[in-house]
N, C-alpha and C. Protein backbone atom coordinates (compact mmCIF):
# COMPACT_ATOMS: atom_id res chain seq x y z
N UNK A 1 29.50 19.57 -64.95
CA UNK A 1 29.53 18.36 -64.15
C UNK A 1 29.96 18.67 -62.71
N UNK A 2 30.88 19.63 -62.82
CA UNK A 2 31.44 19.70 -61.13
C UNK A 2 30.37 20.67 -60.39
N UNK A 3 29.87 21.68 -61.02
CA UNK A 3 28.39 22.14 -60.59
C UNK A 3 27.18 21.36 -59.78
N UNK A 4 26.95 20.03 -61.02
CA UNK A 4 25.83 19.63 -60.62
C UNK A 4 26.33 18.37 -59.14
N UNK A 5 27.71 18.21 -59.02
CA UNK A 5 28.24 17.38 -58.06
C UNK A 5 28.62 18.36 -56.91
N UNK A 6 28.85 19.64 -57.24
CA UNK A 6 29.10 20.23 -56.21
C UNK A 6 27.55 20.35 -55.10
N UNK A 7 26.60 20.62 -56.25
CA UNK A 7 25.32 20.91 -55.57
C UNK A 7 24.99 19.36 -55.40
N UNK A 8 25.00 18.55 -55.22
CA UNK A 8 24.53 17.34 -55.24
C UNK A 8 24.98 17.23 -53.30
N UNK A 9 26.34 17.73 -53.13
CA UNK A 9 27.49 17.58 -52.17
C UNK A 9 26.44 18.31 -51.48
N UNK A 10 26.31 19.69 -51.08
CA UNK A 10 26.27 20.60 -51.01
C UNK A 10 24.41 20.33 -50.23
N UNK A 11 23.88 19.92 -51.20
CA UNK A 11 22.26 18.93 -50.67
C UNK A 11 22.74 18.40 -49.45
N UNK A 12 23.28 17.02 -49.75
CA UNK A 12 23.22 16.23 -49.30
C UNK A 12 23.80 16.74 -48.11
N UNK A 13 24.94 17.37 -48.17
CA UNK A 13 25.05 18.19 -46.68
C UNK A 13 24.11 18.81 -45.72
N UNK A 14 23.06 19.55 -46.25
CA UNK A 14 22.10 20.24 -46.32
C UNK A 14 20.88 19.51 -45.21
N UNK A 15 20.78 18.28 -45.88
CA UNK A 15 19.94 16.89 -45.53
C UNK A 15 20.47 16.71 -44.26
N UNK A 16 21.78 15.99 -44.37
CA UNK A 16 22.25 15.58 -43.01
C UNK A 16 22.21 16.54 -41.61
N UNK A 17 22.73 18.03 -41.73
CA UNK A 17 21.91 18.65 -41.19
C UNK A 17 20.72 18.79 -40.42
N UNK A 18 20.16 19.16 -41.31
CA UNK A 18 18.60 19.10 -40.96
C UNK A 18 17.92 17.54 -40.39
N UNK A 19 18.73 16.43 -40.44
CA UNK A 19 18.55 15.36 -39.83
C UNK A 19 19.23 15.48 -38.63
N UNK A 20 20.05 16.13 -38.25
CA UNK A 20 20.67 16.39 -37.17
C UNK A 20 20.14 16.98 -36.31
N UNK A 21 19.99 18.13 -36.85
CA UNK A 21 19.29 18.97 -36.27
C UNK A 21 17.42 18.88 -35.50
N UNK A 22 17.16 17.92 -36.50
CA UNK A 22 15.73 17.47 -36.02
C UNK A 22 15.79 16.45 -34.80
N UNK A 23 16.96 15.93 -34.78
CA UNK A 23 17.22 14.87 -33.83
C UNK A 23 17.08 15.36 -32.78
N UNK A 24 16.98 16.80 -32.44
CA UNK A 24 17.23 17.39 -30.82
C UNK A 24 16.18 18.20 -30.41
N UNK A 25 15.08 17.63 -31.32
CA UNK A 25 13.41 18.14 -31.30
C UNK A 25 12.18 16.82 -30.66
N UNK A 26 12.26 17.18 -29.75
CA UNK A 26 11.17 15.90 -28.96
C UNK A 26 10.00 16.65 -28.03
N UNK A 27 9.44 15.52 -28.32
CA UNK A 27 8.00 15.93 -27.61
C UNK A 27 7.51 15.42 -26.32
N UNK A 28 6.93 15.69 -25.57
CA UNK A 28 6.48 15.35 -24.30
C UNK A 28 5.01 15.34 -23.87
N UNK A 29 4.25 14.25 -23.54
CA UNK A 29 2.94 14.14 -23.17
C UNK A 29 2.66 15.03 -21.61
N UNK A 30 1.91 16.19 -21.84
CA UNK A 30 2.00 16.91 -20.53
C UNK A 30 1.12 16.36 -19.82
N UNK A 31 -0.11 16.00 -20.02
CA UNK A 31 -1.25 15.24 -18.84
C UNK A 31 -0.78 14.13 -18.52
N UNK A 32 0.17 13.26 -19.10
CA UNK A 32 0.81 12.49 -18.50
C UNK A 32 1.41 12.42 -17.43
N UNK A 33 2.41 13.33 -17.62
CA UNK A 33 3.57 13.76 -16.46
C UNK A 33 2.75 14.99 -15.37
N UNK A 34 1.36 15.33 -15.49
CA UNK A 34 0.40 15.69 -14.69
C UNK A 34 -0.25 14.71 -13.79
N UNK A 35 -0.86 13.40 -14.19
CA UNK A 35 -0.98 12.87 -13.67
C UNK A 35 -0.66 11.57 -13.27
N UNK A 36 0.66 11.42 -13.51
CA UNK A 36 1.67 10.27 -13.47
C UNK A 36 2.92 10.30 -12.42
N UNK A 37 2.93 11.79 -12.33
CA UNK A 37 4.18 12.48 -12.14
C UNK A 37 4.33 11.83 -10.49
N UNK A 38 4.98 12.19 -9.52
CA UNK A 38 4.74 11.91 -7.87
C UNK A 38 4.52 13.72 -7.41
N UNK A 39 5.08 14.38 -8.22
CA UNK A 39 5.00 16.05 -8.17
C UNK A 39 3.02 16.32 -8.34
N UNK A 40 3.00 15.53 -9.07
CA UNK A 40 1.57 16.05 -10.01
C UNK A 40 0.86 15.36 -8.96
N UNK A 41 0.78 13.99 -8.34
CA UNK A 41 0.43 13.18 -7.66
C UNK A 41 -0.23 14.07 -6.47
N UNK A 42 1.21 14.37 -5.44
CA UNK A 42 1.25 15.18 -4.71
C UNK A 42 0.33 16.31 -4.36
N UNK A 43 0.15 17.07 -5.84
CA UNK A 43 -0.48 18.17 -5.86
C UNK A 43 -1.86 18.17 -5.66
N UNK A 44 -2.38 16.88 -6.51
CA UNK A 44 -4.19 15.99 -6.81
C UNK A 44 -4.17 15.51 -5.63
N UNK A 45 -3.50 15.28 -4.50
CA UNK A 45 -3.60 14.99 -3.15
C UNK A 45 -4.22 16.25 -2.12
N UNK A 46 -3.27 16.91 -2.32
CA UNK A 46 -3.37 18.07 -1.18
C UNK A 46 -4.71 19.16 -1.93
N UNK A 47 -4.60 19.62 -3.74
CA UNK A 47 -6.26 19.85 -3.80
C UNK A 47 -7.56 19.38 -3.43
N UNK A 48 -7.10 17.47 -3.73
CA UNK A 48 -8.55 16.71 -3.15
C UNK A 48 -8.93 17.46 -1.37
N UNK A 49 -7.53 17.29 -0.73
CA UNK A 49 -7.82 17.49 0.31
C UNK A 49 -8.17 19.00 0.96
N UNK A 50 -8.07 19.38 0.33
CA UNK A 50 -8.48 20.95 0.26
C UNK A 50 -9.99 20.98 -0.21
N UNK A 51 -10.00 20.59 -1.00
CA UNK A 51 -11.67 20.37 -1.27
C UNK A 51 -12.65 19.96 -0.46
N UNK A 52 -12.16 18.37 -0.11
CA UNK A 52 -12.79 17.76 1.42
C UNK A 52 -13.17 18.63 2.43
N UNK A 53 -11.74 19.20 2.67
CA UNK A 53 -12.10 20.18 3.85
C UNK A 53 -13.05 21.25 3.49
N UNK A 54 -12.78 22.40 2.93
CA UNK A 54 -14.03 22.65 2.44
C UNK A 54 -15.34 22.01 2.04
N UNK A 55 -15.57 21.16 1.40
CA UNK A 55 -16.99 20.61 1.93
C UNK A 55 -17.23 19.92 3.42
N UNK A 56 -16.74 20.15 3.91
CA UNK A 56 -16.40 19.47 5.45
C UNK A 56 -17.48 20.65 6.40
N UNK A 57 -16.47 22.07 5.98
CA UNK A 57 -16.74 22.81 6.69
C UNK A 57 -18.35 23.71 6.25
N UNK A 58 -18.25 23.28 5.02
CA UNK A 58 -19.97 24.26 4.42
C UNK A 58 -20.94 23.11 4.97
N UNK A 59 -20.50 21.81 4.66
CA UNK A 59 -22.24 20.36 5.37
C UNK A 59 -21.81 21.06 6.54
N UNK A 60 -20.78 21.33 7.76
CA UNK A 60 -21.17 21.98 9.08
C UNK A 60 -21.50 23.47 9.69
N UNK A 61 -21.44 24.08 8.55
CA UNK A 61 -22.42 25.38 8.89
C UNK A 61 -23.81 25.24 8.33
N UNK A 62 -23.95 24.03 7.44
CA UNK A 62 -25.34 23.93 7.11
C UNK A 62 -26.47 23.34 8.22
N UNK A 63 -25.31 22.47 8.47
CA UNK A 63 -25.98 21.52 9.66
C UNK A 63 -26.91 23.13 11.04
N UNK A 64 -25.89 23.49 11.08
CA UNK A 64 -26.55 24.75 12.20
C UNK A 64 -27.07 26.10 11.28
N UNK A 65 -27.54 25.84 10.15
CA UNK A 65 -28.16 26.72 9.97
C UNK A 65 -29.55 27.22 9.76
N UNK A 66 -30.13 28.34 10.39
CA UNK A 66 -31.76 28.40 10.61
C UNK A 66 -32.49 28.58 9.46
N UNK A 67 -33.22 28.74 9.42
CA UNK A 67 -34.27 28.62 7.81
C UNK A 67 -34.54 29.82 7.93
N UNK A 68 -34.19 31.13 8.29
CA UNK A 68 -34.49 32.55 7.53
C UNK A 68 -33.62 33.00 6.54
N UNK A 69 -33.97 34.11 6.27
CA UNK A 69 -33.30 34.81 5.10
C UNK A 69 -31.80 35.35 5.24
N UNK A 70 -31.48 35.71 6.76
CA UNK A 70 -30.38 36.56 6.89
C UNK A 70 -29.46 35.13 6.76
N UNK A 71 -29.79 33.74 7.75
CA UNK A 71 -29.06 32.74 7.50
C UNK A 71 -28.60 32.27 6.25
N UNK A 72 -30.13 32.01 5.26
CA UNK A 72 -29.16 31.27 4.14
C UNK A 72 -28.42 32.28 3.33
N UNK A 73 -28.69 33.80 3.12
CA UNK A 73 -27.62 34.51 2.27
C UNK A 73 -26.28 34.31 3.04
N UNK A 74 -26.04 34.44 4.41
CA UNK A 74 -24.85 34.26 4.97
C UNK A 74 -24.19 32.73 4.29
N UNK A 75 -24.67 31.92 4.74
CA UNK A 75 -24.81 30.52 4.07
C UNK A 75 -24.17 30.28 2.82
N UNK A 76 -24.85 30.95 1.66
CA UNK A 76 -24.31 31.36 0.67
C UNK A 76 -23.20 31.67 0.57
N UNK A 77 -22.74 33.02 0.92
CA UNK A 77 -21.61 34.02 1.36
C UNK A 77 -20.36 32.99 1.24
N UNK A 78 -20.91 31.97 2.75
CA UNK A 78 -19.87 31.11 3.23
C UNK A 78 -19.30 30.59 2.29
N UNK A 79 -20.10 29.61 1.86
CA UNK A 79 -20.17 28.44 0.13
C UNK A 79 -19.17 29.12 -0.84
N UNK A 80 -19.29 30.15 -0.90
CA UNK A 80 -18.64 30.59 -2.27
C UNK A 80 -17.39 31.25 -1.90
N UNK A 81 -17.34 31.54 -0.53
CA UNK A 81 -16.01 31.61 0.08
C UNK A 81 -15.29 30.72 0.17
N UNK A 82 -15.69 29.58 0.45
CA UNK A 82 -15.17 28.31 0.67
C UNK A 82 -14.36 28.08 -0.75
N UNK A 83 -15.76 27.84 -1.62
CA UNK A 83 -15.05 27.67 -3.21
C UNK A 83 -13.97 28.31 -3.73
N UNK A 84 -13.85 29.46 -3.56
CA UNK A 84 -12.66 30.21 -3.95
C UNK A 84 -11.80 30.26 -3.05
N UNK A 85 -11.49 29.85 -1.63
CA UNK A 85 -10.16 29.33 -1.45
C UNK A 85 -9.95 28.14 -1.80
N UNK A 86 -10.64 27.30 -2.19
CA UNK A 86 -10.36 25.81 -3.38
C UNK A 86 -9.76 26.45 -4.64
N UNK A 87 -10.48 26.94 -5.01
CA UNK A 87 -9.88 27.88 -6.58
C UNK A 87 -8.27 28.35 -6.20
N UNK A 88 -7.98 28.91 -4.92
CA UNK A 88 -6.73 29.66 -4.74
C UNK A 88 -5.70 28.91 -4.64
N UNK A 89 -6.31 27.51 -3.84
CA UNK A 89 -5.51 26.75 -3.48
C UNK A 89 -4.66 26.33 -5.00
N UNK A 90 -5.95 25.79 -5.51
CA UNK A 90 -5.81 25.07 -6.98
C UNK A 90 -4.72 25.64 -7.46
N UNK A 91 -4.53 27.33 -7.89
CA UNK A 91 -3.66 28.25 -8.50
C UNK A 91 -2.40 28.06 -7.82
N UNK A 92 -2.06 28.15 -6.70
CA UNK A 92 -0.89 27.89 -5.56
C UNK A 92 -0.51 26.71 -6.23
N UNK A 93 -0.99 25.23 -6.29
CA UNK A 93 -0.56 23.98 -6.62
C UNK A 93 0.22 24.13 -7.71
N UNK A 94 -0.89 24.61 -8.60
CA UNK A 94 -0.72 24.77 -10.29
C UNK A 94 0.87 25.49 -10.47
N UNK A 95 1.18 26.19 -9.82
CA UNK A 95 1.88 27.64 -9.86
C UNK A 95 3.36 26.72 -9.84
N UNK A 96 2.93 26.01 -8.50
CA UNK A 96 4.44 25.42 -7.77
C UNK A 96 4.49 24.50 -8.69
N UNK A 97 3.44 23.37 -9.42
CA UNK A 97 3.56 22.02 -10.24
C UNK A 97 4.84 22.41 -11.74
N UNK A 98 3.89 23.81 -11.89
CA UNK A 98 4.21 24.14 -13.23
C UNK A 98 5.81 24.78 -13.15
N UNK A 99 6.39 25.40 -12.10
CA UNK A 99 7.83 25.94 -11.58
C UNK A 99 8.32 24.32 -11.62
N UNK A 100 8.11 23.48 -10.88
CA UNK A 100 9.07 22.10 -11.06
C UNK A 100 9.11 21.88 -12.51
N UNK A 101 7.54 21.61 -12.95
CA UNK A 101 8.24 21.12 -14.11
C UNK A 101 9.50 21.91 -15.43
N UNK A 102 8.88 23.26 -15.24
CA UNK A 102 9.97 23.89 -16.20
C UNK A 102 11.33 23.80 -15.80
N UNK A 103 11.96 23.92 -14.82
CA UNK A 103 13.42 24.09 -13.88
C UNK A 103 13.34 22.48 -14.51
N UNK A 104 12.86 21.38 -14.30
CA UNK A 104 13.20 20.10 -14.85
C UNK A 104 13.17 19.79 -16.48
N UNK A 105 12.63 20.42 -17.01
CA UNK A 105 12.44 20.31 -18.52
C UNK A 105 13.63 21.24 -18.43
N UNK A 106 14.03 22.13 -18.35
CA UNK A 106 15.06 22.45 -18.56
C UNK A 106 16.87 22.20 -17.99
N UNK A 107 16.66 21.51 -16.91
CA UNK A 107 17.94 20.47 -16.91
C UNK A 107 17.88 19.23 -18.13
N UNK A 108 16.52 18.86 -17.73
CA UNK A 108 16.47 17.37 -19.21
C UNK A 108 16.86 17.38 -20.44
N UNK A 109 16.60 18.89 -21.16
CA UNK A 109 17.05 19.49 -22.43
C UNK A 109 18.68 19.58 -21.85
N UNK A 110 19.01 20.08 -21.17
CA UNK A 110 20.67 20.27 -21.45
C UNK A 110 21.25 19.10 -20.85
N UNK A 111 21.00 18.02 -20.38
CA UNK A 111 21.91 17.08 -20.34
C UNK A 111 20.93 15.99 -21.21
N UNK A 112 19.83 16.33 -22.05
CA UNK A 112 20.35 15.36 -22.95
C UNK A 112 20.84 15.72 -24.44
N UNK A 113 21.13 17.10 -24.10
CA UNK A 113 21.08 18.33 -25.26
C UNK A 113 20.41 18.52 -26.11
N UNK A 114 19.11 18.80 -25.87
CA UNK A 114 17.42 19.19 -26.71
C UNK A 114 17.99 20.61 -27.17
N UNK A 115 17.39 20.87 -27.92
CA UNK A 115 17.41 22.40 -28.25
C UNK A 115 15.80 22.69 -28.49
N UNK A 116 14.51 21.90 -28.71
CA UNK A 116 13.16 22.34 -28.16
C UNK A 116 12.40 20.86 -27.69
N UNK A 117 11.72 21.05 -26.80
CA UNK A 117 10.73 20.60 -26.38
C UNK A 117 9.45 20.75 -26.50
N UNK A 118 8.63 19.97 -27.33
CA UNK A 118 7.08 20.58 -27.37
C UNK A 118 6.08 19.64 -26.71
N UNK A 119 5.33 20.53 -26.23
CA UNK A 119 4.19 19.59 -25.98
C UNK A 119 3.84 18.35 -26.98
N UNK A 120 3.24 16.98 -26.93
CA UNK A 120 2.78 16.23 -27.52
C UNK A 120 1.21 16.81 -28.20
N UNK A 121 0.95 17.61 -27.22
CA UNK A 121 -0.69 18.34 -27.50
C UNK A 121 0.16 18.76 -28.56
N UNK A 122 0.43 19.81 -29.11
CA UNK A 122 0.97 20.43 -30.22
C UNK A 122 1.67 20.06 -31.48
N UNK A 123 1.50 18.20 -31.38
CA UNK A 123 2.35 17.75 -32.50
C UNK A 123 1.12 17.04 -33.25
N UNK A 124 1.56 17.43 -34.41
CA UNK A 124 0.63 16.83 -35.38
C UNK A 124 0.84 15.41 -35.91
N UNK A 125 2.16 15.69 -35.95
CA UNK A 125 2.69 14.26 -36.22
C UNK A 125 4.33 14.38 -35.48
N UNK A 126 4.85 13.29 -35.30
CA UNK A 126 5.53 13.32 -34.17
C UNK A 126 6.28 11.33 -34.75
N UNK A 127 7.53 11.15 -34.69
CA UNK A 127 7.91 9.61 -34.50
C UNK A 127 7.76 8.86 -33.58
N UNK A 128 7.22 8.09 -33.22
CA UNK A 128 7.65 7.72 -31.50
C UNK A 128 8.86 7.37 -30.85
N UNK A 129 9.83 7.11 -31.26
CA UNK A 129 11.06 7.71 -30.41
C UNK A 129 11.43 9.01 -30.65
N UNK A 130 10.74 9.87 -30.99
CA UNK A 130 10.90 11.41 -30.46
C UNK A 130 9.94 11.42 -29.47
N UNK A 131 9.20 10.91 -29.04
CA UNK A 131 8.06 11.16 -27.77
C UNK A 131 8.78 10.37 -26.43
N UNK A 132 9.68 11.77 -25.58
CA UNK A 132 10.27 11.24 -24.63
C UNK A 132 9.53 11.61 -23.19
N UNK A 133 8.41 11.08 -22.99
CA UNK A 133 7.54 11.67 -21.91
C UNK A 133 7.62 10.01 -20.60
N UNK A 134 8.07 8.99 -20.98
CA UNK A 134 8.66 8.58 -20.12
C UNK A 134 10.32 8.58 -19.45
N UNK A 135 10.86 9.09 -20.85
CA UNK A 135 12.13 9.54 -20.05
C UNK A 135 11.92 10.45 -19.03
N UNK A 136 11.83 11.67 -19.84
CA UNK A 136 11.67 12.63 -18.82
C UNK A 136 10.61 12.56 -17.78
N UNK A 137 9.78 11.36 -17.13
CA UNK A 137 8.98 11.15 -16.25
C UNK A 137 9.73 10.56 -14.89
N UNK A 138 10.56 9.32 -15.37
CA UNK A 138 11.76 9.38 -14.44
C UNK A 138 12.54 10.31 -13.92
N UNK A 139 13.32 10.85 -14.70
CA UNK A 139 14.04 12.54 -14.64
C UNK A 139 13.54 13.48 -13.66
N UNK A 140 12.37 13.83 -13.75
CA UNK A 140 11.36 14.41 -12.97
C UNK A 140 11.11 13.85 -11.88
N UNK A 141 10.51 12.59 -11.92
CA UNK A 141 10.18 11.87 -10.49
C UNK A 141 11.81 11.69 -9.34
N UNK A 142 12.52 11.12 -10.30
CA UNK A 142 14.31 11.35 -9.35
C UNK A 142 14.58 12.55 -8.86
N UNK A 143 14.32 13.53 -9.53
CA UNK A 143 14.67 14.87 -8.85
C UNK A 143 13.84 15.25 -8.31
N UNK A 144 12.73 15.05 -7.80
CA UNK A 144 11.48 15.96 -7.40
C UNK A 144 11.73 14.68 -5.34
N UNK A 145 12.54 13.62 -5.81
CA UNK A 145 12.39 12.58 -4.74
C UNK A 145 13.71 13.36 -3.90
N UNK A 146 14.64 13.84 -4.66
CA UNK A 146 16.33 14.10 -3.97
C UNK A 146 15.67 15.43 -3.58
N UNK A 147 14.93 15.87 -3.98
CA UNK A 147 14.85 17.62 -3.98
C UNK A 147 14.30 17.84 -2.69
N UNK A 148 14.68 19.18 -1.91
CA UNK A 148 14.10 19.36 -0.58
C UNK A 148 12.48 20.53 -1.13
N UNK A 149 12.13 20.56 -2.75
CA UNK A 149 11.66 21.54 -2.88
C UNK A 149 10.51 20.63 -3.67
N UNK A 150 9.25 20.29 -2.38
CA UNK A 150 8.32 19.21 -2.50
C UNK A 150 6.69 20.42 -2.92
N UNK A 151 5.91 19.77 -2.95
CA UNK A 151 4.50 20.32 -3.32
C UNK A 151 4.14 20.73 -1.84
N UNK A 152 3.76 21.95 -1.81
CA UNK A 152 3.28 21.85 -0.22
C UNK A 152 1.58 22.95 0.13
């Protein structure tokens, strides 16, 4: 009898635990806080506008360009030069978006004391008050507003 009460104890300890412990496992919607964010915002700003400009500048070398062969391969040349400093830019954004958000996911975990964070992409099933992707959207947006360390 004191066996099967010890192990009974001993479970149930076991349980609570592991209820504890699950408590400090939450998930986060990342395209959300991509494009919700004022960080993420920021970033879909200055790519659009990077883009613009580049097509800005290829319609005005097209505009002056002659109809032979040496022109449009140059032409070309240009175009795909253009594109890949869009591409570089993109990577630069991406680079700096993705540095805020981790340095912030990781203050958010220790003051609200997480021990993991997963993507929402990655949950199969998930409670919805474990899905803290508007907390931490505030969190993010407050610090990214005090911070001198903006999207640029």
């Amino acid at each position: 009898m004191k066996k099967l009460l010890s192990l009974a104890v001993a479970g149930f300890l076991m349980l609570t635990f592991t209820l504890a412990k699950a408590a400090d496992i939450v998930f986060i919607d990342t395209p959300t806080v991509v494009n919700n964010s004022k960080a993420g915002k920021d970033a879909q700003k200055l790519l659009e506008e990077a883009g613009k400009k580049a097509q800005a500048e290829i319609e005005a070398k097209q505009k002056t360009l002659k109809q032979d062969q040496k022109s449009q391969e140059e032409f070309q040349a240009f175009a795909i030069q253009k594109q890949q400093e869009v591409l570089k830019r993109r990577d630069e954004l991406l680079g700096q978006f993705m540095n805020l958000v981790q340095k912030n996911l990781d203050a958010f975990a220790k003051a609200k004391n997480y021990s993991l964070i997963l993507d929402k992409q990655a949950v199969l099933y998930g409670k919805p008050e474990l899905d803290k992707t508007d907390e931490f959207l505030k969190f993010f947006d407050s610090n990214y507003e005090k911070s001198s360390e903006k999207i640029k």
